[in-house]
PDB file of N, CA and C in Angstrom:
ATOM      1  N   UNK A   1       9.493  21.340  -7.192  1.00  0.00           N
ATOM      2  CA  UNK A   1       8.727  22.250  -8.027  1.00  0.00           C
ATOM      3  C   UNK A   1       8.771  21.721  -9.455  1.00  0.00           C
ATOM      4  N   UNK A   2       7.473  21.759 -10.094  1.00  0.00           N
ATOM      5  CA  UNK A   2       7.456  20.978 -11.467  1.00  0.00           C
ATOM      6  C   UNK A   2       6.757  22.195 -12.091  1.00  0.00           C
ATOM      7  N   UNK A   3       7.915  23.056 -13.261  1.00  0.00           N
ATOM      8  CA  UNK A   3       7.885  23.973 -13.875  1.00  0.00           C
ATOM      9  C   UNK A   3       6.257  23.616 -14.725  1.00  0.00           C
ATOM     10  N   UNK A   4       5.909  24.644 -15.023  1.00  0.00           N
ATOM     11  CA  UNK A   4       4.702  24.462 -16.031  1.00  0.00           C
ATOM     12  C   UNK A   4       5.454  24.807 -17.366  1.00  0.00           C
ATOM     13  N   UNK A   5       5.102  23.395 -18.305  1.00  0.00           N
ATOM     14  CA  UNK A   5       5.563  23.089 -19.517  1.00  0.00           C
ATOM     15  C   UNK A   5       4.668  22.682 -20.740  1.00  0.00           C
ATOM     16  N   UNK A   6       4.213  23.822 -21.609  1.00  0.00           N
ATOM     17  CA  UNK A   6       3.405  23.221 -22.644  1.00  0.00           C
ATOM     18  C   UNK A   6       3.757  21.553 -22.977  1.00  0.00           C
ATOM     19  N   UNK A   7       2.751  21.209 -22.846  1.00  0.00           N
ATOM     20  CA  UNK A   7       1.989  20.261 -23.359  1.00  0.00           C
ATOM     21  C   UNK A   7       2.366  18.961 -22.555  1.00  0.00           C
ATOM     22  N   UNK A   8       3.223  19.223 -21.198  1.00  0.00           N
ATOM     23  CA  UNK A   8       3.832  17.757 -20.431  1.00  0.00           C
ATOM     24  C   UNK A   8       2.428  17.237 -19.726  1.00  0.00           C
ATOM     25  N   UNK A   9       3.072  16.088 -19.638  1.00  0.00           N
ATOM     26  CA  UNK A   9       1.747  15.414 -18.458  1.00  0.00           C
ATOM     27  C   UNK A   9       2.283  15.344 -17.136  1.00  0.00           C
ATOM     28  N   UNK A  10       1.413  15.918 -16.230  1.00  0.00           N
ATOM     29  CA  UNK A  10       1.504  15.399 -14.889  1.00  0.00           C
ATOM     30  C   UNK A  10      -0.222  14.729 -14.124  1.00  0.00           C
ATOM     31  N   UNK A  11       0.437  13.601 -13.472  1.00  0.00           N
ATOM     32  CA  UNK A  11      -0.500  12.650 -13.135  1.00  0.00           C
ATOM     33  C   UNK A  11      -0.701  12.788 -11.657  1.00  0.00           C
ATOM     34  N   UNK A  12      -1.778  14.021 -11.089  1.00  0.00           N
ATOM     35  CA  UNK A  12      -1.885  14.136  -9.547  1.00  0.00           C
ATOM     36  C   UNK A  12      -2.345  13.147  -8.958  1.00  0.00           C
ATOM     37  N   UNK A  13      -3.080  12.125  -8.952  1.00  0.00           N
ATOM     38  CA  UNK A  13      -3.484  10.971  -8.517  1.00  0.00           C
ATOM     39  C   UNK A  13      -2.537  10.183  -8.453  1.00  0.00           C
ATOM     40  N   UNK A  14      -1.718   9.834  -9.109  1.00  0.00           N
ATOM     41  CA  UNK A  14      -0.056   8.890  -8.913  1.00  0.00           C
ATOM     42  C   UNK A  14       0.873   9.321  -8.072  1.00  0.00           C
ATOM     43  N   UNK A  15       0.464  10.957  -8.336  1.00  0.00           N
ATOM     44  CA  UNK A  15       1.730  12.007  -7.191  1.00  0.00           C
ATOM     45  C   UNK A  15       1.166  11.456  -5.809  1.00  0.00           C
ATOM     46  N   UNK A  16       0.109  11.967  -5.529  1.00  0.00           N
ATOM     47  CA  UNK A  16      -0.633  11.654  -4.349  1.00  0.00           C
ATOM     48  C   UNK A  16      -0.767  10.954  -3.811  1.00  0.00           C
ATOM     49  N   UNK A  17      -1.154   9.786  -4.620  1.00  0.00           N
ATOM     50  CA  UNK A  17      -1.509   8.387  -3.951  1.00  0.00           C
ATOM     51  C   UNK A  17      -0.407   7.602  -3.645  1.00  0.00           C
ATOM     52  N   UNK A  18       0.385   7.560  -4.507  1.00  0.00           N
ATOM     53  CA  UNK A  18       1.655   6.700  -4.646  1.00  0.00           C
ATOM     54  C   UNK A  18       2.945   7.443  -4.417  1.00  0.00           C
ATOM     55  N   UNK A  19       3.395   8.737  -4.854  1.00  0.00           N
ATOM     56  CA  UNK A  19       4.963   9.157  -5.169  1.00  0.00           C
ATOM     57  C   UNK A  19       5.261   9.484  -3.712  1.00  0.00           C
ATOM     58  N   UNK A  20       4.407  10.645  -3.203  1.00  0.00           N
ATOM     59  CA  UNK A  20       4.406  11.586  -1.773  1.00  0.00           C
ATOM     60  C   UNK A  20       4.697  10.339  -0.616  1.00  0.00           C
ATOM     61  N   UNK A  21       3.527   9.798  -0.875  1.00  0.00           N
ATOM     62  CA  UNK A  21       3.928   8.164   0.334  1.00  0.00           C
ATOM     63  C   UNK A  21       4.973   7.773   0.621  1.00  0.00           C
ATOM     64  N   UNK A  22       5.446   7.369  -0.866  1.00  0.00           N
ATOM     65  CA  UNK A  22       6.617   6.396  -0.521  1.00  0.00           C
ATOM     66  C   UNK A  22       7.873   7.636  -0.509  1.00  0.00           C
ATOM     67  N   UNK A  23       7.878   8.825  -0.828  1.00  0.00           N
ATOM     68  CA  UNK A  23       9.447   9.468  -0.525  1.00  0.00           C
ATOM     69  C   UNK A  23       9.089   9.677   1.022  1.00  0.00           C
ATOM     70  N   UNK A  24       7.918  10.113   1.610  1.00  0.00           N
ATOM     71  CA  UNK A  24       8.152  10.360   3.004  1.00  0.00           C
ATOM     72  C   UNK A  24       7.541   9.500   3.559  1.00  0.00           C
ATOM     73  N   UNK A  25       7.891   8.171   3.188  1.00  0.00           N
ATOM     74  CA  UNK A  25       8.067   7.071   3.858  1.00  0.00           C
ATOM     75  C   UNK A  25       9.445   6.486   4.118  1.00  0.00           C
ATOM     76  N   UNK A  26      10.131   6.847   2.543  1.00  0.00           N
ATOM     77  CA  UNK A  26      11.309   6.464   2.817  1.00  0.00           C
ATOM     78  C   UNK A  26      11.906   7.774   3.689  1.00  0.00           C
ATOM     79  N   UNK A  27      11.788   9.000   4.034  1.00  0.00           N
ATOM     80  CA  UNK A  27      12.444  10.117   4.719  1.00  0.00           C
ATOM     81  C   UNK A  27      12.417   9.759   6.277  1.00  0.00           C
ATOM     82  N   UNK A  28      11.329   8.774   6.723  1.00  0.00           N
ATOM     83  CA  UNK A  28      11.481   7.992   7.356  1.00  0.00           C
ATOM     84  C   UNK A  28      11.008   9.501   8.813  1.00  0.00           C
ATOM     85  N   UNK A  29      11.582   9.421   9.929  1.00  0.00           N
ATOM     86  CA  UNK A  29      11.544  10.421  11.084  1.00  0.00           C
ATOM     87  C   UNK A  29      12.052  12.018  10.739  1.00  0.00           C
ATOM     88  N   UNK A  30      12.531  11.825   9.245  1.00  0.00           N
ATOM     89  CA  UNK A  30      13.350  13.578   8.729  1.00  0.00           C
ATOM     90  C   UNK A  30      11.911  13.840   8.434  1.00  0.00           C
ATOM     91  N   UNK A  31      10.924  13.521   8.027  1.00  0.00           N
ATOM     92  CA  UNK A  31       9.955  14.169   7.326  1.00  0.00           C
ATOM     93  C   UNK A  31       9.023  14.318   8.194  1.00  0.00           C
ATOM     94  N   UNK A  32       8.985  16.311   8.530  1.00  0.00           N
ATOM     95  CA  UNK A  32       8.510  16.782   9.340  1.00  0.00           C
ATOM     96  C   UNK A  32       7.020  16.757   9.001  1.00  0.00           C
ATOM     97  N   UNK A  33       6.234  17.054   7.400  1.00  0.00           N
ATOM     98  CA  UNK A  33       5.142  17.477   7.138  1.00  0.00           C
ATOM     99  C   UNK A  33       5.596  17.722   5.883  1.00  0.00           C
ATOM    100  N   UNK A  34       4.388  17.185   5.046  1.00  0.00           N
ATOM    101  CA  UNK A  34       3.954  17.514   3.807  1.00  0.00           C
ATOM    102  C   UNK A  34       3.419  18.182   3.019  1.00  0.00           C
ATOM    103  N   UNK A  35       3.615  18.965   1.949  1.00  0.00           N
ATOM    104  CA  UNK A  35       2.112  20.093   1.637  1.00  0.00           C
ATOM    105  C   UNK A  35       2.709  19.990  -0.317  1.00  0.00           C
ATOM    106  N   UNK A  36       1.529  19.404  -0.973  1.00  0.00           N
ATOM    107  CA  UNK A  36       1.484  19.734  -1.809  1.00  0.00           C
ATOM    108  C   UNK A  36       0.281  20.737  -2.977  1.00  0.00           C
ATOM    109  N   UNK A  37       0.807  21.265  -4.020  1.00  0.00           N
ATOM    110  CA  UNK A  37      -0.009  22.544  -4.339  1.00  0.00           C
ATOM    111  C   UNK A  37      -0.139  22.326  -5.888  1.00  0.00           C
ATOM    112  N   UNK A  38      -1.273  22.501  -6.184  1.00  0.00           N
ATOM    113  CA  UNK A  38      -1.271  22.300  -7.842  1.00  0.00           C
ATOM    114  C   UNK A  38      -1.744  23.870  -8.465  1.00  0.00           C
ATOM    115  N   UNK A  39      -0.551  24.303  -9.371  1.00  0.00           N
ATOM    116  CA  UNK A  39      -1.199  25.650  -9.828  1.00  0.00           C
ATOM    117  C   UNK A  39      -1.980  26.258 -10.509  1.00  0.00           C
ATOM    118  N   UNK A  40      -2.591  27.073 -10.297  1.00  0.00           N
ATOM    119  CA  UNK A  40      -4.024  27.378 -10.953  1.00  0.00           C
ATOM    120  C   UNK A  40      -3.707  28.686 -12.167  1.00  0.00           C
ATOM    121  N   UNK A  41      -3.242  29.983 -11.330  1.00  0.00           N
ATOM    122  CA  UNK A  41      -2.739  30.903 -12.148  1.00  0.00           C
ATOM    123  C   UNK A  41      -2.324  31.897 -11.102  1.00  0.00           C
ATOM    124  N   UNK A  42      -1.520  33.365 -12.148  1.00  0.00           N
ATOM    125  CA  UNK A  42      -1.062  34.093 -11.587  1.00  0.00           C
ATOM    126  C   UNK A  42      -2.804  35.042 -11.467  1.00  0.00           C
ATOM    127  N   UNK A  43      -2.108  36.032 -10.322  1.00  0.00           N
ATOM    128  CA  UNK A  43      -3.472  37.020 -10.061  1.00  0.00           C
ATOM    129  C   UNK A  43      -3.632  37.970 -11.652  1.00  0.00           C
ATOM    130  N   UNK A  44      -3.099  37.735 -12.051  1.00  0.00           N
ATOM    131  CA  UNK A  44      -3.463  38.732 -13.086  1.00  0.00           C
ATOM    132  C   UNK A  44      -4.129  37.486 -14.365  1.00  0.00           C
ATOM    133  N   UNK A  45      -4.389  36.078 -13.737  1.00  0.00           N
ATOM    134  CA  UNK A  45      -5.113  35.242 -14.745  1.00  0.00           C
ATOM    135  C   UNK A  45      -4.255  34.508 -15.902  1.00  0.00           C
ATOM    136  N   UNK A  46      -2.926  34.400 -15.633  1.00  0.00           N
ATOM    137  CA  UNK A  46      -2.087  34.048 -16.999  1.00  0.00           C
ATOM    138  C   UNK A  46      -1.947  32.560 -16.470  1.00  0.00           C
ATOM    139  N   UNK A  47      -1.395  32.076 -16.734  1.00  0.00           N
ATOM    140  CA  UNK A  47      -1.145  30.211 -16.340  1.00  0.00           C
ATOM    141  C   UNK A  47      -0.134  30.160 -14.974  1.00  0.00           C
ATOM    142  N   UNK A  48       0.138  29.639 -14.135  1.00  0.00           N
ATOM    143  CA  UNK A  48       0.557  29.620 -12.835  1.00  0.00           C
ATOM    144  C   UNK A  48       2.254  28.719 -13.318  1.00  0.00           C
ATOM    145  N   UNK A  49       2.837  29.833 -12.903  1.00  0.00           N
ATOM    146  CA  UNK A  49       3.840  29.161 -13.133  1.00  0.00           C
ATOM    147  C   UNK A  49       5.076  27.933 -13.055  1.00  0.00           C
ATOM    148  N   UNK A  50       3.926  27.367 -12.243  1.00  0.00           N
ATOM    149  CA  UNK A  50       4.713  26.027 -11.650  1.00  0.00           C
ATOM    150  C   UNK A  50       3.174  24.925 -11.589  1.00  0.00           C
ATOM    151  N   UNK A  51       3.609  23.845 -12.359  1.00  0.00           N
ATOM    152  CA  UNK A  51       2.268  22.968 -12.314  1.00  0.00           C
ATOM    153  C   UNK A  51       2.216  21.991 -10.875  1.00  0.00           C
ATOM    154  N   UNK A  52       3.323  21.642 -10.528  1.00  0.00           N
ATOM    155  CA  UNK A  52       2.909  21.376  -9.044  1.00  0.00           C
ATOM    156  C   UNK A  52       4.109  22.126  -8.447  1.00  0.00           C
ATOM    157  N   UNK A  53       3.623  22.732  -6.751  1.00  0.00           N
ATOM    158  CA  UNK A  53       4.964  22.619  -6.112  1.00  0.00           C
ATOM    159  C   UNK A  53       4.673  21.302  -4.695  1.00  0.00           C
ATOM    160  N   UNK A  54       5.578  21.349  -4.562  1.00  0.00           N
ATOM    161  CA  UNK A  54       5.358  20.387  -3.288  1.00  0.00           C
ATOM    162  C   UNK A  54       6.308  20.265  -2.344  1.00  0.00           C
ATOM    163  N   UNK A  55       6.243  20.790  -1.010  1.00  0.00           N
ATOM    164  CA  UNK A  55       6.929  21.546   0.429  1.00  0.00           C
ATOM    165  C   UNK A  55       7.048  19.992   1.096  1.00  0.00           C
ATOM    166  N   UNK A  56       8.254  19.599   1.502  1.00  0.00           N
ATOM    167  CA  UNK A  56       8.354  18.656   2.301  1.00  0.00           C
ATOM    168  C   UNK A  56       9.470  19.291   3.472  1.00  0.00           C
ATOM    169  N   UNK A  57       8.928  19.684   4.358  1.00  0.00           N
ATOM    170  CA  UNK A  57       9.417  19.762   5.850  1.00  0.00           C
ATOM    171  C   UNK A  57      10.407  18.478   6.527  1.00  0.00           C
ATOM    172  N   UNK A  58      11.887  19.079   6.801  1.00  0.00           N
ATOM    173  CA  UNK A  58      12.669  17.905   7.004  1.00  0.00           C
ATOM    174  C   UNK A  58      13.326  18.437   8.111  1.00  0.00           C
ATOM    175  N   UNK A  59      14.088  18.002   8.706  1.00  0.00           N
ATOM    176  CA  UNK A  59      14.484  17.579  10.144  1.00  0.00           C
ATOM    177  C   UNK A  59      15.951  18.743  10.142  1.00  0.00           C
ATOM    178  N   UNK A  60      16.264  17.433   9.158  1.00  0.00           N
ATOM    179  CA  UNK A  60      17.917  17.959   8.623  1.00  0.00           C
ATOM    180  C   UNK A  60      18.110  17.568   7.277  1.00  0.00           C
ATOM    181  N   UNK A  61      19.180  18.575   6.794  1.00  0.00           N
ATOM    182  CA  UNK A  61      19.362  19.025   5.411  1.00  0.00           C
ATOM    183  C   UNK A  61      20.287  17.423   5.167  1.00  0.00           C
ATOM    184  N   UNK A  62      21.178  17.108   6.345  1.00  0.00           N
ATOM    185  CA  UNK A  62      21.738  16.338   6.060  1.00  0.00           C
ATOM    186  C   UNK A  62      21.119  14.668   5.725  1.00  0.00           C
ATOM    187  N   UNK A  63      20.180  14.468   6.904  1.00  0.00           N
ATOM    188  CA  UNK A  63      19.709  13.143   6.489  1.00  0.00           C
ATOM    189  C   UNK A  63      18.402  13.192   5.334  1.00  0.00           C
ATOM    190  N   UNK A  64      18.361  13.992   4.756  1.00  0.00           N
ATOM    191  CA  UNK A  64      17.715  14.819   3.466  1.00  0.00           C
ATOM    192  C   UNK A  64      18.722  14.066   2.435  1.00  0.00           C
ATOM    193  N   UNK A  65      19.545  14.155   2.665  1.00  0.00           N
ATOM    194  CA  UNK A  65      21.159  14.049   1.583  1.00  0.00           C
ATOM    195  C   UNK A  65      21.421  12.787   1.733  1.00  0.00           C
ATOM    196  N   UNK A  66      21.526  12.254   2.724  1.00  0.00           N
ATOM    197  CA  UNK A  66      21.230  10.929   3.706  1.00  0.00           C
ATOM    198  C   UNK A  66      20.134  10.056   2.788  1.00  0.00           C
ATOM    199  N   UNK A  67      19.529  10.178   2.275  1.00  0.00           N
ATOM    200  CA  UNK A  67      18.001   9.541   2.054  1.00  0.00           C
ATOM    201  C   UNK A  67      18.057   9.545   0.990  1.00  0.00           C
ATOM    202  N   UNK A  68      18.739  10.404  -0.017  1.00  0.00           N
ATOM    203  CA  UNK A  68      18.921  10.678  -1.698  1.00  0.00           C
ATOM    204  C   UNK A  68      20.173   9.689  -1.895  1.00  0.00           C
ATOM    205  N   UNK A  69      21.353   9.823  -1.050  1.00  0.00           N
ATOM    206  CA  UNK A  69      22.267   9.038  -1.220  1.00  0.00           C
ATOM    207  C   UNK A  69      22.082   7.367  -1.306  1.00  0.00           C
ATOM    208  N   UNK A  70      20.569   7.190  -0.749  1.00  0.00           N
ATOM    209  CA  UNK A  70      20.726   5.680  -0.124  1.00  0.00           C
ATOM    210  C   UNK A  70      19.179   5.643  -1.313  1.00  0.00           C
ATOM    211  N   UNK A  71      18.148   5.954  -1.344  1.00  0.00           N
ATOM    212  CA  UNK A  71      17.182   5.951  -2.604  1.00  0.00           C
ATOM    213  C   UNK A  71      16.807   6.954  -3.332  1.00  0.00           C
ATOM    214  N   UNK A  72      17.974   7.490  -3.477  1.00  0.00           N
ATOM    215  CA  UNK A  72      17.541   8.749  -4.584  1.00  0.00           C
ATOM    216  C   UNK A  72      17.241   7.679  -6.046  1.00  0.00           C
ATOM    217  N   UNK A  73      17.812   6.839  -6.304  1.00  0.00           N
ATOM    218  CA  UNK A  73      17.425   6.112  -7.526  1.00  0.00           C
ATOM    219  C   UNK A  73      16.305   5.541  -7.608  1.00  0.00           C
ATOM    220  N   UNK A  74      15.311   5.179  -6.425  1.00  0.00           N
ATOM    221  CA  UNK A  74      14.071   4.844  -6.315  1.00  0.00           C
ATOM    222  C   UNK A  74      12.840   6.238  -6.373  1.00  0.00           C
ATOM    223  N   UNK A  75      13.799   7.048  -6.080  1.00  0.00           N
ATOM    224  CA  UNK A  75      12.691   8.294  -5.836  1.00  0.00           C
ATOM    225  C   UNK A  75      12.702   9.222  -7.036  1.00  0.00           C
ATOM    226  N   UNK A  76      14.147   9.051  -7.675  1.00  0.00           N
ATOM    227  CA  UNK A  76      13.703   9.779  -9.544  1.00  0.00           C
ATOM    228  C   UNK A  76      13.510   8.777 -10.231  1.00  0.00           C
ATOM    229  N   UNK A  77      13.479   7.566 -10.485  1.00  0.00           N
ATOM    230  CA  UNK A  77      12.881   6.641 -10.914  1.00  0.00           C
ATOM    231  C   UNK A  77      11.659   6.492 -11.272  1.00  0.00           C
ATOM    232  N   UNK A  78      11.376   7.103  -9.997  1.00  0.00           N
ATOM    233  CA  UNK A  78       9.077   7.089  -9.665  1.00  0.00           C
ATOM    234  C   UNK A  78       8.666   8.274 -10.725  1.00  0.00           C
ATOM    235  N   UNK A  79       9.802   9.396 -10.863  1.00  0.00           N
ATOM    236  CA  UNK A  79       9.331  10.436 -11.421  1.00  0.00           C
ATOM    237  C   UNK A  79       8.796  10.124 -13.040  1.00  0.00           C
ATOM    238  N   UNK A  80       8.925   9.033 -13.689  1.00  0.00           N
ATOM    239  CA  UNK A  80       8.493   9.336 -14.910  1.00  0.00           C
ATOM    240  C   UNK A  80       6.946   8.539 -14.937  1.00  0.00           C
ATOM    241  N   UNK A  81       6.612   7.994 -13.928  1.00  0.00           N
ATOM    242  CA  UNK A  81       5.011   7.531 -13.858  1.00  0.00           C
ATOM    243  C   UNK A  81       4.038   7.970 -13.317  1.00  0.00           C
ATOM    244  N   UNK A  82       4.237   9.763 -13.166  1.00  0.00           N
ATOM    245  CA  UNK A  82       3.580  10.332 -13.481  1.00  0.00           C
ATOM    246  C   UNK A  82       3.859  11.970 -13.879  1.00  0.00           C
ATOM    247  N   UNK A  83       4.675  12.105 -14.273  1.00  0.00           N
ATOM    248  CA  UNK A  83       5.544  13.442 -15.556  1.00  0.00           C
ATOM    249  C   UNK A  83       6.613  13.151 -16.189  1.00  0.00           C
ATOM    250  N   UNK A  84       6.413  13.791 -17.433  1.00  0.00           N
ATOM    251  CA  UNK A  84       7.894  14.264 -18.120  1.00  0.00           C
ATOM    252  C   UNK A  84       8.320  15.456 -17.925  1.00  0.00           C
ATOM    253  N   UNK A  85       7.935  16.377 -16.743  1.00  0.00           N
ATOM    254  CA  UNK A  85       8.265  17.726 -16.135  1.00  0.00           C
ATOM    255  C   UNK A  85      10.080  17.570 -15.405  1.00  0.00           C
ATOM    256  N   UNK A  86      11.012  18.140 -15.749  1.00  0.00           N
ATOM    257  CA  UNK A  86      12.569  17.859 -14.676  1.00  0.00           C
ATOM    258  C   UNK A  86      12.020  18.567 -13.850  1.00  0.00           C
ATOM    259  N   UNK A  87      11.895  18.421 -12.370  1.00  0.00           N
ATOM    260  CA  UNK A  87      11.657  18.913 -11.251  1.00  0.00           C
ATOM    261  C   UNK A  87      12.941  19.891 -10.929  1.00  0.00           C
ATOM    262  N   UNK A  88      12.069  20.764 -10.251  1.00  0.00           N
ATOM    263  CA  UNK A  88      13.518  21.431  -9.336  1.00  0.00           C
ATOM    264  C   UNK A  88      13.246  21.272  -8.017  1.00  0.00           C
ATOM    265  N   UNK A  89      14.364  20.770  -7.561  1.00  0.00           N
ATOM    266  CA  UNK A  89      15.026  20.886  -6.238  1.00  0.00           C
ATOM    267  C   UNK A  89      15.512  21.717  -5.367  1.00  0.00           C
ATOM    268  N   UNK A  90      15.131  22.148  -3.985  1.00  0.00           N
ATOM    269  CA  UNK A  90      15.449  23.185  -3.577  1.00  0.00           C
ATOM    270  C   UNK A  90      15.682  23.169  -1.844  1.00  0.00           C
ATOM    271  N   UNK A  91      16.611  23.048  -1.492  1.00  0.00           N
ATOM    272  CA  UNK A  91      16.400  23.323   0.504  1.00  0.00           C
ATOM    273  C   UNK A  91      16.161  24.494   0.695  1.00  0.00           C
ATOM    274  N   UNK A  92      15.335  24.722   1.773  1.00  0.00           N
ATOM    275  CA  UNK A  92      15.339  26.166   1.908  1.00  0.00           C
ATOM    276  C   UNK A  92      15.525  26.231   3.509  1.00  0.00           C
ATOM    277  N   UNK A  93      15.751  27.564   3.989  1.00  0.00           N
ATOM    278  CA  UNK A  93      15.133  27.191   5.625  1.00  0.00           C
ATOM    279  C   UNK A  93      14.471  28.830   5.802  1.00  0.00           C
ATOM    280  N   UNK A  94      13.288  27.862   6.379  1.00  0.00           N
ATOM    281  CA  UNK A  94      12.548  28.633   7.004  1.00  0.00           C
ATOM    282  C   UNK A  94      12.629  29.867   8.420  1.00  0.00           C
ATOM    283  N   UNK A  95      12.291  31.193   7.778  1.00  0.00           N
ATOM    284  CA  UNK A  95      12.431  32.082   8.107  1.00  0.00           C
ATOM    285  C   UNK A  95      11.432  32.948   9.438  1.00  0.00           C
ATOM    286  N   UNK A  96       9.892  32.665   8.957  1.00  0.00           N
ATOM    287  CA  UNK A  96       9.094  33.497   9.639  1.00  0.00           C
ATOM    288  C   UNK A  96       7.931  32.467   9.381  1.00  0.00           C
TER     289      UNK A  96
END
């Protein structure tokens, strides 16, 4: 999730084309499915509070941890060619 931050840049064409690829390329068989979301606004019309989020479906939490341990330095690395947004990070598991 990449907070919405006056005045940062984020570059969806670099996310897309290039960043998404190569992390769930490198996630390798953990990466169940992809979904990313660019925000528009809240229903009441104010600015959307997150400028991208982006859902990556994984196997296991562990080879998740597995995959950061072995290119997490390749995969926040990528992050500054296309934002100066700090991402947040989040596992979740799915409920319903």
């Amino acid at each position: 999730a990449y907070p919405q931050t006056a005045g940062a840049r984020f570059d969806f064409s670099y996310y897309l084309e290039q960043h998404i690829p190569m992390v769930t390329r490198l996630l390798a068989s953990n990466c169940l499915n992809s979904q990313v979301r660019r925000g528009l606004a809240t229903p009441d019309g104010a600015p959307a509070a997150f400028t991208c989020l982006a859902n990556i479906w994984i196997s296991s939490a562990e080879a998740f941890q597995a995959t950061l341990a072995q290119h997490g330095p390749t995969i926040i690395g990528d992050i500054a060619n296309f934002t100066d947004i700090q991402p947040l990070l989040q596992i979740d598991e799915v409920l319903i």
